[in-house]
Protein backbone atom coordinates (compact mmCIF):
# COMPACT_ATOMS: atom_id res chain seq x y z
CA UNK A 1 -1.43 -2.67 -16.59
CA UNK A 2 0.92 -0.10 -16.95
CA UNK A 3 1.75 -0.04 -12.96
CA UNK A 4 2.96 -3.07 -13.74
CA UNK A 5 4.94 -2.41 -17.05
CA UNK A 6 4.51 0.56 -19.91
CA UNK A 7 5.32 -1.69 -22.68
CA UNK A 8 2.44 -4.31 -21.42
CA UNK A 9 0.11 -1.75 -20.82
CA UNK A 10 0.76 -0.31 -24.69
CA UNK A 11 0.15 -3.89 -25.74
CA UNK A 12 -3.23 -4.36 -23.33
CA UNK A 13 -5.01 -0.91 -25.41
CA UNK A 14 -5.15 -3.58 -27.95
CA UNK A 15 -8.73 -4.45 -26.17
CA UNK A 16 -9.74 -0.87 -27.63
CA UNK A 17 -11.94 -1.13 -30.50
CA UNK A 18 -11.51 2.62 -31.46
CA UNK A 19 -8.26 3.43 -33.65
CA UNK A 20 -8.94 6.93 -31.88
CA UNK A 21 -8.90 6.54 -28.46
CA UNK A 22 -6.95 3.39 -28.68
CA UNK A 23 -3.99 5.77 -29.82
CA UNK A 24 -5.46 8.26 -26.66
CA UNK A 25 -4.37 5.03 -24.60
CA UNK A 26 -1.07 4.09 -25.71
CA UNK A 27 0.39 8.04 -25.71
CA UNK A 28 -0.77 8.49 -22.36
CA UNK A 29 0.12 5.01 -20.52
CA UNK A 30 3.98 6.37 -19.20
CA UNK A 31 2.12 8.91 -17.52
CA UNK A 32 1.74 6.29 -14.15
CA UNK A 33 4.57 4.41 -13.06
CA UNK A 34 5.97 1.34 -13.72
CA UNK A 35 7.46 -0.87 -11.63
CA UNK A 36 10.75 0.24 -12.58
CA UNK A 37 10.01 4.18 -11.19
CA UNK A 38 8.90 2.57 -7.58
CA UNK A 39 11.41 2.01 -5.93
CA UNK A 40 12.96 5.29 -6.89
CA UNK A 41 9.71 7.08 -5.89
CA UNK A 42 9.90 5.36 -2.38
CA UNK A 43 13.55 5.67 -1.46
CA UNK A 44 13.06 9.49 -2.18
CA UNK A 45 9.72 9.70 -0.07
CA UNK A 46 11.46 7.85 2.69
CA UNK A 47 14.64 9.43 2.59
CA UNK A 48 13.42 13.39 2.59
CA UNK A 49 10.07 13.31 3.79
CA UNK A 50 9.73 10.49 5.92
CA UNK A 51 12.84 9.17 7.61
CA UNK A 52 14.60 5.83 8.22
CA UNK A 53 13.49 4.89 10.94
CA UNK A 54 10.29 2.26 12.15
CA UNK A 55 7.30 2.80 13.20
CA UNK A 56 3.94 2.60 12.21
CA UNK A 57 3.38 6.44 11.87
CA UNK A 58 6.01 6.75 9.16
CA UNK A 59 4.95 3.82 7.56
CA UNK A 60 1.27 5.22 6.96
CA UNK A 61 2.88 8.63 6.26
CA UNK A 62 4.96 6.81 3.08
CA UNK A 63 1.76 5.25 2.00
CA UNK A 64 -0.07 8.30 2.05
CA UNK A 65 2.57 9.95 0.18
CA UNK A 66 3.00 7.47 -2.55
CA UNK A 67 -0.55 7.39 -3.14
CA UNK A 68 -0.62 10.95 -3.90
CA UNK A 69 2.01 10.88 -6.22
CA UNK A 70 0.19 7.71 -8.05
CA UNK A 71 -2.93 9.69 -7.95
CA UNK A 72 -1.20 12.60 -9.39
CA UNK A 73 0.21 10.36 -12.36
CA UNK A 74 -3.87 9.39 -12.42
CA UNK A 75 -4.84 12.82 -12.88
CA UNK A 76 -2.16 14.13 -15.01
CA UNK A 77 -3.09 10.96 -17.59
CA UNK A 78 -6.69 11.78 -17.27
CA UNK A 79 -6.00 15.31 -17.99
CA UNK A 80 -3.66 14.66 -21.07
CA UNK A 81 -6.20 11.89 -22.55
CA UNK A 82 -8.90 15.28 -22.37
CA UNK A 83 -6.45 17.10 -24.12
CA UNK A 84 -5.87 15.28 -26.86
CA UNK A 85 -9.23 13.91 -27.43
CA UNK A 86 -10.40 17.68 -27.78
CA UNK A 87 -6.95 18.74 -30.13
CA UNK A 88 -4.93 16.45 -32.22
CA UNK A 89 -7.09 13.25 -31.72
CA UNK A 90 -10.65 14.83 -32.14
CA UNK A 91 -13.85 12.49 -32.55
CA UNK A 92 -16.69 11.39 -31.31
CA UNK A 93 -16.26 9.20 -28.07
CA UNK A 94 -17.14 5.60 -28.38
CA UNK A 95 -19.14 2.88 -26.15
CA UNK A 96 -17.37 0.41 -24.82
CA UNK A 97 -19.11 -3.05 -24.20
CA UNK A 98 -17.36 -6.26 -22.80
CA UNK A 99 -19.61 -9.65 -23.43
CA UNK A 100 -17.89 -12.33 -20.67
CA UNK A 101 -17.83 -15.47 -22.25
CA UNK A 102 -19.32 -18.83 -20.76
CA UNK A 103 -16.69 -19.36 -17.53
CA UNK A 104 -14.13 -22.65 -18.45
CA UNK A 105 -11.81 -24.21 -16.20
CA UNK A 106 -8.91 -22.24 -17.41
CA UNK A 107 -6.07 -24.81 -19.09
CA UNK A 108 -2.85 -23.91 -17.08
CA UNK A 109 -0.22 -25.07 -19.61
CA UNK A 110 -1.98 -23.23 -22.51
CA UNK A 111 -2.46 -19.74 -20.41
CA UNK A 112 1.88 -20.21 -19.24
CA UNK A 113 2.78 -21.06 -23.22
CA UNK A 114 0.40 -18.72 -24.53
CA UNK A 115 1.87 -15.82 -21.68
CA UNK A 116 5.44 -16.91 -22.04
CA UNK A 117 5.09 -16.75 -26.14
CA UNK A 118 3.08 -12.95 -26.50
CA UNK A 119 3.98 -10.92 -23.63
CA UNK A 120 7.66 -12.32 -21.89
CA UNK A 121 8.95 -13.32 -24.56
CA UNK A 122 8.88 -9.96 -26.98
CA UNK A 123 9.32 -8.09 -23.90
CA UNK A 124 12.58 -10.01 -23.27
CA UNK A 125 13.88 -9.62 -26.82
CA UNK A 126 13.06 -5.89 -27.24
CA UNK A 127 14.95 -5.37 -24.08
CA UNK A 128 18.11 -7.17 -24.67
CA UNK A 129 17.78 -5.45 -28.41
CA UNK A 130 18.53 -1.94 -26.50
CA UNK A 131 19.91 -3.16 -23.29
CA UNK A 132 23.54 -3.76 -25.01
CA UNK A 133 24.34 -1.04 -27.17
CA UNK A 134 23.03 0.89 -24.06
CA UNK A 135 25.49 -1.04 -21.76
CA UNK A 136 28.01 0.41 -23.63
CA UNK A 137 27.09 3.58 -24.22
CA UNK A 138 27.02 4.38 -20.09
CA UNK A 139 30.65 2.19 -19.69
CA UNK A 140 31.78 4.75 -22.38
CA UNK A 141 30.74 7.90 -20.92
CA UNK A 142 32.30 6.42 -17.65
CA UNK A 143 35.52 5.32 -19.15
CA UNK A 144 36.50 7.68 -21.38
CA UNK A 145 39.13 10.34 -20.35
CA UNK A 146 38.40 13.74 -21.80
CA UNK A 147 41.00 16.13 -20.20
CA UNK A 148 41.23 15.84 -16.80
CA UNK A 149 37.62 14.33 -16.38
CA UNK A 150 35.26 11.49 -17.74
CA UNK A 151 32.85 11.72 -20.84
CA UNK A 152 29.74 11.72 -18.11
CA UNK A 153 31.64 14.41 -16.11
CA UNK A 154 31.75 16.62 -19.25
CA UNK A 155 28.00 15.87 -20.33
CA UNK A 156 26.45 16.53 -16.71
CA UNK A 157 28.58 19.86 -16.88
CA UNK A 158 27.21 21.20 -19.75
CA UNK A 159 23.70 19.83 -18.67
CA UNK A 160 24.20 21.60 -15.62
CA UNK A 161 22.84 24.84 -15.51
CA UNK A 162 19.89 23.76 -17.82
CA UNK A 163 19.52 21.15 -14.96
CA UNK A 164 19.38 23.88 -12.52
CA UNK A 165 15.89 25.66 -14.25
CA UNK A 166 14.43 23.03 -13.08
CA UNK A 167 15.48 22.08 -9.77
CA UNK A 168 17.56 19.16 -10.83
CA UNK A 169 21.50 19.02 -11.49
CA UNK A 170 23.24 17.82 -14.73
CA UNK A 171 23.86 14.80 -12.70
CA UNK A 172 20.42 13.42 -12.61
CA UNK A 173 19.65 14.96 -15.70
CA UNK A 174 22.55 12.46 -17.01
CA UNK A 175 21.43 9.75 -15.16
CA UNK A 176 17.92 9.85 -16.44
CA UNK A 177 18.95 9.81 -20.35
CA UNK A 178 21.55 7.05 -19.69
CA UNK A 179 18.39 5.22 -17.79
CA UNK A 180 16.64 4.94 -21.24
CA UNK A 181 16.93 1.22 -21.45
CA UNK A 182 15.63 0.75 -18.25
CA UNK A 183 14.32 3.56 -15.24
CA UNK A 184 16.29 1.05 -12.31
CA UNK A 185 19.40 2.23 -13.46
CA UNK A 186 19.07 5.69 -12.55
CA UNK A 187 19.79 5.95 -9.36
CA UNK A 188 23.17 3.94 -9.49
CA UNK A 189 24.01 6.26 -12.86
CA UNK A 190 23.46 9.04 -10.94
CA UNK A 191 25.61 7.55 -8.15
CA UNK A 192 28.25 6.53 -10.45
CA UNK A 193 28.16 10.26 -11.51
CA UNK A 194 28.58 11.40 -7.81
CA UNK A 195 31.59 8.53 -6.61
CA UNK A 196 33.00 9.32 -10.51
CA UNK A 197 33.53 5.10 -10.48
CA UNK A 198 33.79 3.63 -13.63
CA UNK A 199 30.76 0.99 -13.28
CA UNK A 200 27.34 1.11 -12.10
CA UNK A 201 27.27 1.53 -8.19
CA UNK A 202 24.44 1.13 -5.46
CA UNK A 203 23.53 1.58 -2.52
CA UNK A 204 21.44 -0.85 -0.24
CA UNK A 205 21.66 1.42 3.07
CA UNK A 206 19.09 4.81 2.45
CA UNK A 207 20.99 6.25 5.58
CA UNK A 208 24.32 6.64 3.54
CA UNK A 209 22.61 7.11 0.40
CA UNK A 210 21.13 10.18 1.38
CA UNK A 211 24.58 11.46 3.12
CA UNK A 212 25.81 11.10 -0.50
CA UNK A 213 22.45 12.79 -2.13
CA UNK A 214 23.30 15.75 0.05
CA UNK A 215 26.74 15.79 -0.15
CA UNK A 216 26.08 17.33 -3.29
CA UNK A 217 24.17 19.31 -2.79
CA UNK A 218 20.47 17.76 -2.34
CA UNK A 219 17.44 19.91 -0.41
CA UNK A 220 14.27 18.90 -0.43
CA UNK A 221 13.24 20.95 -3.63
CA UNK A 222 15.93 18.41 -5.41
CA UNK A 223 14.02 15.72 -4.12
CA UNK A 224 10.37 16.83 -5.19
CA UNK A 225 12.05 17.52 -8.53
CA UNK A 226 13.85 14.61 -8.85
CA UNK A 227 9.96 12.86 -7.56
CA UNK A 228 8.20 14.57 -10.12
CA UNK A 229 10.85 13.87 -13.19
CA UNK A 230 10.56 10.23 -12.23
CA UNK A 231 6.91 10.26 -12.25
CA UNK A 232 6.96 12.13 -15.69
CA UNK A 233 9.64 11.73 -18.50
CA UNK A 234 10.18 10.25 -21.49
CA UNK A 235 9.08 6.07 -21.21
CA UNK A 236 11.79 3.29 -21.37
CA UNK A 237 13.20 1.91 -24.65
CA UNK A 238 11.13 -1.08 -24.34
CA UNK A 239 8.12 0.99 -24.43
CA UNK A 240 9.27 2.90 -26.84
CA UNK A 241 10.08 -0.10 -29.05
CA UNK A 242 6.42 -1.10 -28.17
CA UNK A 243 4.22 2.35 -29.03
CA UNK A 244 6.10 2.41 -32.73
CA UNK A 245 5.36 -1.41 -33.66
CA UNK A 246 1.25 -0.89 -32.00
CA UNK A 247 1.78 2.28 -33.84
CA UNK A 248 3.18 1.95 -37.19
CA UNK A 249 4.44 5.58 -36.50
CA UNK A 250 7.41 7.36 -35.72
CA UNK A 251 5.22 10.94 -35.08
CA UNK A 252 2.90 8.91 -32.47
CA UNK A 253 5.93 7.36 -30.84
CA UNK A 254 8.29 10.80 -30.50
CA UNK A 255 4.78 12.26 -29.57
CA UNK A 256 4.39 8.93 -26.96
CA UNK A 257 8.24 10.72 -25.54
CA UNK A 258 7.32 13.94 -25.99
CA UNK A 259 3.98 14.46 -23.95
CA UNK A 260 5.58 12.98 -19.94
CA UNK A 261 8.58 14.79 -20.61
CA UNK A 262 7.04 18.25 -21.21
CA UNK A 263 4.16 17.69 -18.44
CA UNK A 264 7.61 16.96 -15.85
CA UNK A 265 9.55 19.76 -17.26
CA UNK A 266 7.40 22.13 -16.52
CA UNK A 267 5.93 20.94 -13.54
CA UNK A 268 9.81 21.09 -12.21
CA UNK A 269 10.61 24.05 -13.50
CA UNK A 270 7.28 25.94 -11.86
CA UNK A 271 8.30 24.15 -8.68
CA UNK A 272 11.51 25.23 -8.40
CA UNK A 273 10.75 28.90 -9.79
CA UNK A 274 7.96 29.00 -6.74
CA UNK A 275 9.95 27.69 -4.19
CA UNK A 276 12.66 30.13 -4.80
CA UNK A 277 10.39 33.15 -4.95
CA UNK A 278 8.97 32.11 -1.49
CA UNK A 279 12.13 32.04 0.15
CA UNK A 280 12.45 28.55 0.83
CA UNK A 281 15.19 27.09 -1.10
């Protein structure tokens, strides 16, 4: 479920009867991507590794591509659930048994109300709780003058060279911490950053998009990086929002944050650090 959304896949470990690995579950569900990291994942793939252009060759090299970064996501959450079932979540693994019910004709109105009332609905709300305080947050940094640049000028400078370590710039550093409500704005904060406009910008054409992406400054190793931070970072707000009320915890939700953004830290910064000591960025 959580290739679909984080915050619904938090809510599906509910089916978990152990507390244990129920918690295993939730803390390690942001590890795939959501629907909101796709289309992020794909531009990049086609842009740097693929190409524009038609053809069924490129297409099947894109697939292939994506599916080994999903696959990687797989691993890396199959990896971290081992980790912490042998560490801070010790026990004794569990059975899991599923008895299917007698088959019904399913009741169409009930499954929309009942859908509409537990998942869209709190979904919705916990969104639009973070969604406008965050709205204003990014037209601030935007907006406001200090000196002779913006507030999101000044923070992706000082981000900068911490940005750097790991094959990123403070630019999409920036853009991923203002893309805490939700992971599709983060490539039009980053390209807001870039154009310094005062409002959220896009780009429907991946031709001029990646002009601008190396304009300043993009190589491929920005791209992996960039591939890899998406893939692993810190989940949205709504997730967030989700993990502490399934939770009841503050510790299991900064842990929730804590855990992608590590695994894509480092995995950037070893990335980068290899690349360069090869010669080949």
């Amino acid at each position: 479920m959580g290739f679909g959304c984080n915050a619904a896949g938090v809510v599906g470990c509910r089916i978990i009867d152990s507390p244990r690995e129920r918690l295993i579950a939730v803390l390690t569900n942001s590890f795939v991507p959501c629907n909101g990291r796709f289309p992020t994942l794909i531009a990049l793939l086609t842009m740097f590794f693929v190409g524009t252009g038609g053809g069924l060759g490129r297409s099947l090299l894109a697939a292939v591509l994506l599916t080994g970064v999903i696959l990687l996501g797989v691993a890396m959450t199959l990896w971290t659930s081992r980790l912490l079932s042998a560490t801070v979540l010790k026990g004794v693994p569990s059975a899991f048994v599923l008895e299917l019910p007698p088959y019904r004709k399913p009741r169409v109105g009930q499954v929309v109300v009942r859908s509409l009332l537990d998942r869209t609905v709190f979904v919705l709300g916990r969104a639009a709780a973070v969604a406008a305080p965050a709205g204003l947050v990014i037209w601030l940094c935007a907006n406001v003058q200090v000196g002779e640049g913006s507030l999101l000028s000044l923070c992706t400078g000082a981000l900068d060279p911490f940005a750097r370590a790991l094959g990123l710039d403070g630019t999409i550093l920036m853009a991923f911490l203002l893309g805490f409500p939700a992971n599709e704005i983060v490539v039009p904060v980053m390209l807001m950053g870039y154009l310094a406009t005062g409002s959220l910008t896009d780009l429907s054409d991946l031709e001029a998009l990646r002009a601008l992406l190396v304009q300043n400054g993009w190589t491929w190793l920005t791209a992996v990086c960039t591939i890899l931070f998406s893939l692993f970072h810190w989940p949205c707000s709504t997730t967030c929002l989700t993990i502490a009320k399934e939770t009841g915890s503050v510790k299991w939700t900064l842990l929730a944050m804590a855990l992608p953004t590590a695994v894509g830290m480092g995995l950037c910064a070893l990335t980068a650090a290899a690349a360069r000591m090869l010669g080949l960025a």
